[in-house]
Protein backbone atom coordinates (compact mmCIF):
# COMPACT_ATOMS: atom_id res chain seq x y z
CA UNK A 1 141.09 20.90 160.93
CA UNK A 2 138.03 22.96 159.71
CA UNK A 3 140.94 26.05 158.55
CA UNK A 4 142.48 23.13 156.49
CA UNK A 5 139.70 21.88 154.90
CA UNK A 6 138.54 25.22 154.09
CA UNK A 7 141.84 26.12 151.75
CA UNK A 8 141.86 22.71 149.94
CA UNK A 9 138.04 23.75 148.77
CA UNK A 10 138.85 26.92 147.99
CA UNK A 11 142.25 25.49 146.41
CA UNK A 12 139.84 23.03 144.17
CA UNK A 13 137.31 25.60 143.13
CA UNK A 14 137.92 27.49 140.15
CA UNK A 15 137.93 31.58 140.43
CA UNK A 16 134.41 32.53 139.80
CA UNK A 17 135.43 36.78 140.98
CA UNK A 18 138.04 38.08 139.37
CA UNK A 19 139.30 41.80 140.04
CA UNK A 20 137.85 44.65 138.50
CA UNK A 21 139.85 46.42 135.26
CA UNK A 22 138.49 49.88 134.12
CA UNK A 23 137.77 49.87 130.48
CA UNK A 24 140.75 52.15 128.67
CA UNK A 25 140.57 53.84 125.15
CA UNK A 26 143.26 52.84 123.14
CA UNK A 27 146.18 54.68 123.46
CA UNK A 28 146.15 56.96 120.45
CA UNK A 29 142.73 58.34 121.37
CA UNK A 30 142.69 58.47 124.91
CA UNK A 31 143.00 61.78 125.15
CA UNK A 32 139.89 62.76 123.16
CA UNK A 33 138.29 59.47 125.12
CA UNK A 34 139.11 61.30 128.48
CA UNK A 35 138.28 64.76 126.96
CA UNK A 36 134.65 63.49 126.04
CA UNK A 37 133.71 61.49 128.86
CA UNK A 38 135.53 63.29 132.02
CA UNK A 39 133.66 66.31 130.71
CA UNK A 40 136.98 68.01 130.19
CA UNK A 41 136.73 72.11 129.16
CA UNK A 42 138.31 72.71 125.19
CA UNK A 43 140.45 75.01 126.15
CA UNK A 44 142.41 72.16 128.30
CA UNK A 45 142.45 69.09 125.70
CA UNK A 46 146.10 68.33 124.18
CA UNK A 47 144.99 68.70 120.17
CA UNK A 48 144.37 72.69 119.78
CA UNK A 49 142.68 71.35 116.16
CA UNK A 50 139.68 69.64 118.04
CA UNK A 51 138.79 72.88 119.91
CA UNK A 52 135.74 73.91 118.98
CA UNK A 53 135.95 77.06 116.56
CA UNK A 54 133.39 79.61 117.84
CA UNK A 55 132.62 82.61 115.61
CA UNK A 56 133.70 86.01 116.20
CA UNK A 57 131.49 88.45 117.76
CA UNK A 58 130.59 91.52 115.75
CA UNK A 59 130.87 94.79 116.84
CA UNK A 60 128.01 96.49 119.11
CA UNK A 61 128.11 99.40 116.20
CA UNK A 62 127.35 96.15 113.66
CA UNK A 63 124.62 94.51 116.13
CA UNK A 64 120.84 94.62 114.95
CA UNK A 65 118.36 95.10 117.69
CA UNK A 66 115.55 94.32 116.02
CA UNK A 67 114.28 90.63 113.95
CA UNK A 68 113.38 92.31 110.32
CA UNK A 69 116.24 93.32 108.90
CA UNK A 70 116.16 96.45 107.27
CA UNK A 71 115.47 96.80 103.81
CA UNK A 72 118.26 97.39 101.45
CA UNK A 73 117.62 98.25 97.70
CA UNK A 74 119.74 95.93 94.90
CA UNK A 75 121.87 97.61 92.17
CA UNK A 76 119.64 96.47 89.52
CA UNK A 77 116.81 98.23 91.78
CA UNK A 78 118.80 101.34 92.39
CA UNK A 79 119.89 101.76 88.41
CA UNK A 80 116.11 101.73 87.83
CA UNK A 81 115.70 104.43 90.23
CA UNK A 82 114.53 103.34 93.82
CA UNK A 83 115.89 106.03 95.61
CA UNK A 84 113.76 108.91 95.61
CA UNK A 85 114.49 112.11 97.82
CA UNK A 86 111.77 112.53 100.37
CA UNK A 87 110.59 115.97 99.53
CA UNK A 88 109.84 118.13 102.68
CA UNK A 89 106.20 119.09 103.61
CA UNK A 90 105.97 123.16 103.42
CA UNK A 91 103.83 124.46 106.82
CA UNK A 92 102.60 127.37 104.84
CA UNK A 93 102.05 126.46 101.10
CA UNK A 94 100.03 128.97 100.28
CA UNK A 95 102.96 131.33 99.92
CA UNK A 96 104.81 129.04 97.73
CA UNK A 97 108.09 129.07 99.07
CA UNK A 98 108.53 132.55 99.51
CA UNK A 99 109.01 133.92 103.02
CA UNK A 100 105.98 137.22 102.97
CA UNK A 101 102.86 137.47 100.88
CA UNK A 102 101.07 140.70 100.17
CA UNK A 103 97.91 140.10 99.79
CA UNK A 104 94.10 142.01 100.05
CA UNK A 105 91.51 141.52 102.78
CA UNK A 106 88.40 140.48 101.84
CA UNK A 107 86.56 140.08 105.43
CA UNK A 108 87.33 140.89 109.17
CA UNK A 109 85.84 138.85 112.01
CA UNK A 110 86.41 137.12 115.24
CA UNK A 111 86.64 133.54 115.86
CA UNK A 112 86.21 131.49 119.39
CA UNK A 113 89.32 129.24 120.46
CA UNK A 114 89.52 125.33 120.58
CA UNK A 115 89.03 124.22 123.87
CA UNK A 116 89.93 124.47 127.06
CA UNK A 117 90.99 128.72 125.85
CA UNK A 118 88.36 131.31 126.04
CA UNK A 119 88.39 134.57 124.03
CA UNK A 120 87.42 136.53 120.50
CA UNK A 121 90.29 136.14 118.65
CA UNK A 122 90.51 138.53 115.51
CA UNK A 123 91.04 136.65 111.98
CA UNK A 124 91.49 138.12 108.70
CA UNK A 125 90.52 136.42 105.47
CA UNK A 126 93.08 137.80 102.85
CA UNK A 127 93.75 137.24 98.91
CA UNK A 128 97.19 137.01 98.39
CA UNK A 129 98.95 138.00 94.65
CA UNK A 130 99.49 134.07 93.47
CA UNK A 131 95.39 133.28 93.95
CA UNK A 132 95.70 131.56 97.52
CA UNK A 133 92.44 132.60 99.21
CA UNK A 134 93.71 131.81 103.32
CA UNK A 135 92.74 133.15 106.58
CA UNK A 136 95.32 134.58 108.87
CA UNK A 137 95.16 135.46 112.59
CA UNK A 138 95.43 139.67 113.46
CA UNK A 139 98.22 139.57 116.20
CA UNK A 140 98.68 142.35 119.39
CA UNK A 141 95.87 144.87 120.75
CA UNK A 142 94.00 146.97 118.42
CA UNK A 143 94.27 147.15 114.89
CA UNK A 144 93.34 149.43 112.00
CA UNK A 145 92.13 146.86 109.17
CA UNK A 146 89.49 147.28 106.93
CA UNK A 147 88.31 145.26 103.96
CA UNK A 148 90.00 145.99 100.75
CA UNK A 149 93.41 146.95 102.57
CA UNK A 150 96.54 146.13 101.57
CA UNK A 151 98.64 143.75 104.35
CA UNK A 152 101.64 141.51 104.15
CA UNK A 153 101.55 137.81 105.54
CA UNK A 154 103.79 135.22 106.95
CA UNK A 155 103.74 132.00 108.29
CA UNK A 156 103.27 131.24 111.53
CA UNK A 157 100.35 128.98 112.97
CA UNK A 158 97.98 129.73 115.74
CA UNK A 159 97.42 126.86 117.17
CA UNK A 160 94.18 126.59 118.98
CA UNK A 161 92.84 128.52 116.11
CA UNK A 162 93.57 126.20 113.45
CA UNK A 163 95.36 128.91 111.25
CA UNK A 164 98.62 128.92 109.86
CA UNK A 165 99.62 132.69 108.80
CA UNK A 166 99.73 135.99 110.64
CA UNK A 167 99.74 139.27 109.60
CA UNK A 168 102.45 141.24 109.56
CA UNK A 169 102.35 144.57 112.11
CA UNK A 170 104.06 147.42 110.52
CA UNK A 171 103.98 147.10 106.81
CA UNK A 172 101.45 148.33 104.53
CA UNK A 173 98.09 149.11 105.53
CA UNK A 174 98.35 147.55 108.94
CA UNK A 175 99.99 150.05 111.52
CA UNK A 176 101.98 148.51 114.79
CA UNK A 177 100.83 148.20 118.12
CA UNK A 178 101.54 151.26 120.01
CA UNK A 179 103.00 151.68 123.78
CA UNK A 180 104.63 148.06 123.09
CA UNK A 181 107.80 147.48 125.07
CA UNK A 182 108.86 144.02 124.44
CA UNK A 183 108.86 141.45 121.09
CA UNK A 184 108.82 145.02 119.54
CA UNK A 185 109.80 143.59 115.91
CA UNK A 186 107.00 141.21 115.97
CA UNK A 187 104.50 143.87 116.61
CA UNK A 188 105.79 146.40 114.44
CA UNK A 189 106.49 149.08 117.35
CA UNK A 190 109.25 151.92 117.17
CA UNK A 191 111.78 152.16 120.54
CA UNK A 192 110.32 154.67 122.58
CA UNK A 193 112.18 157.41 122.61
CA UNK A 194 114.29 157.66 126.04
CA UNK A 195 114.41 161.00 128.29
């Protein structure tokens, strides 16, 4: 009786639940719909024109590791003569660009080393033939200079003495350091003579 009663209520009473529909895209965009919302990758939707167009990658040659670009002159900038050649800085310029200057002493002496060295190290103050008035380090053991003698000098610095020409062993005035064995050119020694 209850079972009966039951189904002519429920027959009476009008559907309040109904069941439940998914929303759908309409039909000629469902594919984009589903793209966008199912979180679909580009590279599967059906319409190769929505893909997103990524640009290409330069070259690792082309690639600029650093945020300022570098500076570039214009051609209005280069026909009014922006590029200048760096000139290079001579290490000797007192003998204005020639390779040996012969020059004449004008005082002998000994000078003490920068530190941490420790010695008398013997320095020549020469006037060379353009005007240059430099002072130039006496190389090897022993030497024969006196002022007013004739010597020829090169470049070459000395480092912990500050100086940046040597005399040249051998030529002029200056004689060569005798009994020397080895770096023989540089010291203006003759082979010894072999028995």
């Amino acid at each position: 009786m209850s079972a009966i009663l039951r189904s002519i209520a429920s027959a009476s009473r009008p559907a309040l639940r109904t069941s439940f529909v998914p929303h759908q895209a309409p039909a000629t965009s469902r594919s984009l719909w589903s793209a966008s919302r199912l979180h679909v990758p580009p590279s599967c939707t059906p319409y190769p024109s929505i893909r997103p167009t990524l640009p290409n990658p330069q070259p690792n040659s082309l690639r600029q590791f650093h945020a300022t670009p570098s500076a570039k002159a214009t051609l209005n900038q280069v026909q009014r003569g922006a590029r200048k050649r760096v000139k290079r800085k001579t290490k000797a310029p007192a003998l204005t660009g020639c390779q040996q200057r012969k020059g004449v002493i004008t005082y002998i002496g000994i000078k003490k080393p920068k530190k941490p060295n420790s010695a008398e190290r013997k320095i020549a103050k020469v006037k060379l033939t353009n005007g240059f008035h430099v002072t130039a380090y006496i190389m090897g053991e022993g030497h024969n200079l006196q002022e007013h003698g004739v010597v020829l000098l090169r470049g070459g610095r000395t480092q912990d003495l500050g100086l940046k020409y040597k005399v040249v062993r051998g030529a002029h005035d200056f004689s060569g350091v005798a009994g020397r064995r080895t770096s023989r050119s540089k010291y203006g020694a003759k082979k010894p003579k072999s028995n």
